[in-house]
Protein backbone atom coordinates (compact mmCIF):
# COMPACT_ATOMS: atom_id res chain seq x y z
CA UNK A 1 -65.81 -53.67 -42.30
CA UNK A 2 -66.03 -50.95 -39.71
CA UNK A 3 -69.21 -48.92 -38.42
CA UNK A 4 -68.52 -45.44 -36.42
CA UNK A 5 -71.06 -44.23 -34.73
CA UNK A 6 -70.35 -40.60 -33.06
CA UNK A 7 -72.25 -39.17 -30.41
CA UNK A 8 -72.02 -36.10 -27.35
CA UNK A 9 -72.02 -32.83 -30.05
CA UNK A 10 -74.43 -30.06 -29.19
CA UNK A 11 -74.53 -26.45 -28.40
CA UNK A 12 -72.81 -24.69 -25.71
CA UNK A 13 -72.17 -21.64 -24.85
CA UNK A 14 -68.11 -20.41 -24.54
CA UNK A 15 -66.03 -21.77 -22.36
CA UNK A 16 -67.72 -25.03 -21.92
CA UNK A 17 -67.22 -28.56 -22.15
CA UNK A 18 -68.68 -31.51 -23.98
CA UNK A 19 -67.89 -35.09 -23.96
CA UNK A 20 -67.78 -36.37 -27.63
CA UNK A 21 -68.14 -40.32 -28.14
CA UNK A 22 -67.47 -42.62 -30.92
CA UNK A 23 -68.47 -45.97 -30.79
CA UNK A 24 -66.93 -48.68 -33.28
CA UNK A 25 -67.84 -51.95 -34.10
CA UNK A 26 -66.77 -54.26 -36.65
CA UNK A 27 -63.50 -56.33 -37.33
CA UNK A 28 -61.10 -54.66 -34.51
CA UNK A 29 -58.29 -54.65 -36.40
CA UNK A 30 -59.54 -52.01 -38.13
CA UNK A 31 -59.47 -49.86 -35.50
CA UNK A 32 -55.71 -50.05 -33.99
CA UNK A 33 -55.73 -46.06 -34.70
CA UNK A 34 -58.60 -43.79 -34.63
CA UNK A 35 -58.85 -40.44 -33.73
CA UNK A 36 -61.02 -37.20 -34.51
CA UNK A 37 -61.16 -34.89 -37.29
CA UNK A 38 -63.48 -31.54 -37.58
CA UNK A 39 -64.94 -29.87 -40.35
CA UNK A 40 -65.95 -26.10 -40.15
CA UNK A 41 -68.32 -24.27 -43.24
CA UNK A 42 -66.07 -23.20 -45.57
CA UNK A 43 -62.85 -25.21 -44.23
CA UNK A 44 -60.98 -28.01 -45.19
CA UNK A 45 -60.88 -30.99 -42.73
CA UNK A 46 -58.62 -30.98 -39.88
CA UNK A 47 -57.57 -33.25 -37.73
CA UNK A 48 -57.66 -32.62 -33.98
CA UNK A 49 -56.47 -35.82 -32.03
CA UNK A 50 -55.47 -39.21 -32.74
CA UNK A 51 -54.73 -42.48 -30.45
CA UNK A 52 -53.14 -45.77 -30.90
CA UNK A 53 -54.01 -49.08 -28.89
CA UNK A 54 -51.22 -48.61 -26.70
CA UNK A 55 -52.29 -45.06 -25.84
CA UNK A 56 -49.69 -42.91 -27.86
CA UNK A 57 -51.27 -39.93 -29.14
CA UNK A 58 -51.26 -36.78 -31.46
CA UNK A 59 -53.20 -33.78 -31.10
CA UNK A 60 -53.32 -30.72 -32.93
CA UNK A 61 -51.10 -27.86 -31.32
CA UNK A 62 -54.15 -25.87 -31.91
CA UNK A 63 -56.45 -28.06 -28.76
CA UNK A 64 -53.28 -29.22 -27.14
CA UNK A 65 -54.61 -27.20 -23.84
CA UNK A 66 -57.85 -28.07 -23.89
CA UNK A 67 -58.60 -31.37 -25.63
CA UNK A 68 -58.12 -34.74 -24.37
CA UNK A 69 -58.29 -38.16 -26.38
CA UNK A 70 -59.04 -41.52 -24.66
CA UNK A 71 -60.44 -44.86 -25.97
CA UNK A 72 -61.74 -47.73 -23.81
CA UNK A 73 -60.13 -50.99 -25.37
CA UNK A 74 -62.99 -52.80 -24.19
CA UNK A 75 -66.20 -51.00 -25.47
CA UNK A 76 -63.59 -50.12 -28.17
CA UNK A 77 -65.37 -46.55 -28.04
CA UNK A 78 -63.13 -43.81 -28.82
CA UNK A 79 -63.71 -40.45 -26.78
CA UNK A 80 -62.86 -37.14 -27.03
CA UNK A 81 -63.17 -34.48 -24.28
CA UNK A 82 -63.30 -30.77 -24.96
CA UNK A 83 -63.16 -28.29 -22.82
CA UNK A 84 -62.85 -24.10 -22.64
CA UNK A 85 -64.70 -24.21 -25.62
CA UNK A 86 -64.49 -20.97 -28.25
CA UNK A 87 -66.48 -20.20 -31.07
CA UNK A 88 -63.91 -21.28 -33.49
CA UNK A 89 -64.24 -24.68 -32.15
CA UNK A 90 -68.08 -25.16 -33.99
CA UNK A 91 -67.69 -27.71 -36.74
CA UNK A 92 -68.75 -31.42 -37.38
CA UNK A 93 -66.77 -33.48 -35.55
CA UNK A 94 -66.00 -36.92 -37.41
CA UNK A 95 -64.77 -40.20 -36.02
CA UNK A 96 -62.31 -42.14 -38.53
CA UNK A 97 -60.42 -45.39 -37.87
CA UNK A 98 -57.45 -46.96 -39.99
CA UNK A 99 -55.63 -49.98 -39.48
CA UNK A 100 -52.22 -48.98 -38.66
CA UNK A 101 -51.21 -45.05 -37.05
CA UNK A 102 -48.22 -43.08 -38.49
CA UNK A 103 -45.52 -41.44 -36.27
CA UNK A 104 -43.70 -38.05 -36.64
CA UNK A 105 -41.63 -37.74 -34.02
CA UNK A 106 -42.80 -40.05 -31.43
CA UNK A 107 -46.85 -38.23 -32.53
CA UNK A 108 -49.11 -40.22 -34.05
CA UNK A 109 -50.32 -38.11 -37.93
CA UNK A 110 -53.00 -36.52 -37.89
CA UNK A 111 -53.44 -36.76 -41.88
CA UNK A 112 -57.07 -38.49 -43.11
CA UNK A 113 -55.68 -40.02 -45.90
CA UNK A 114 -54.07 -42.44 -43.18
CA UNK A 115 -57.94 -43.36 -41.95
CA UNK A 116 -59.78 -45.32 -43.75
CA UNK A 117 -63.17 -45.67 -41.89
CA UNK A 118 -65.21 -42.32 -41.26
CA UNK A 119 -68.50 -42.08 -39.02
CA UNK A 120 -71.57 -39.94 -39.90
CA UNK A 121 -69.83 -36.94 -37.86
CA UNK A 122 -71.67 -34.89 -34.69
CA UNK A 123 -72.46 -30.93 -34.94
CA UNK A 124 -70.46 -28.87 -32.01
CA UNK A 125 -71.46 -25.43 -31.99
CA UNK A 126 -70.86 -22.68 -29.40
CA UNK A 127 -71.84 -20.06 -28.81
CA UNK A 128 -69.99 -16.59 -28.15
């Protein structure tokens, strides 16, 4: 069993940056991938960035720029840091973990139906 605990959302105005955390606790093996996912009103989920424990990543060509994924192996707290925020970044931001990532060309998925543990989720919002 795995508990996600997210933390760092809030509002900002445009072109800003926030540090979003997820802490995870639990049986570890759980957790060899975990990455970030967002949810706006009226959207389906997406995900935005993914790691695995030996640091490969995936991130949505959408963030690329301006997103950044990190986890620290010892807290086992998963980070995510955003910067140049827009308006169309505002959504929930949700933690999930799985037990094994999935590659497409050398890019680990970023497809929930690989993740089987989900935090609570943390509200970004920013304003124009």
């Amino acid at each position: 069993q795995v508990q996600l605990v997210e933390s760092g959302g809030g509002s900002v105005q445009a072109g800003g940056s926030l540090r979003l955390s997820c802490a995870a606790s639990g049986d570890s093996s759980s957790t060899v991938c975990m990455g970030w996912f967002r949810q706006a009103p009226g959207k389906e989920r997406e995900g935005v960035a993914a790691v695995d424990n030996n640091g490969r990543t995936g991130v949505a060509d959408s963030v690329q720029a301006r997103f950044t994924i990190s986890k620290d192996h010892a807290k086992n707290t998963l980070y995510l840091q955003v910067n140049t925020l827009k308006p169309e970044d505002t959504a929930t931001y949700y933690c999930a973990a799985g037990t094994v990532c999935y590659y497409r060309e050398n890019r680990v998925r970023l497809e929930s139906r690989f993740f089987g543990y989900w935090g609570q989720g943390t509200q970004v919002t920013v304003d124009s």
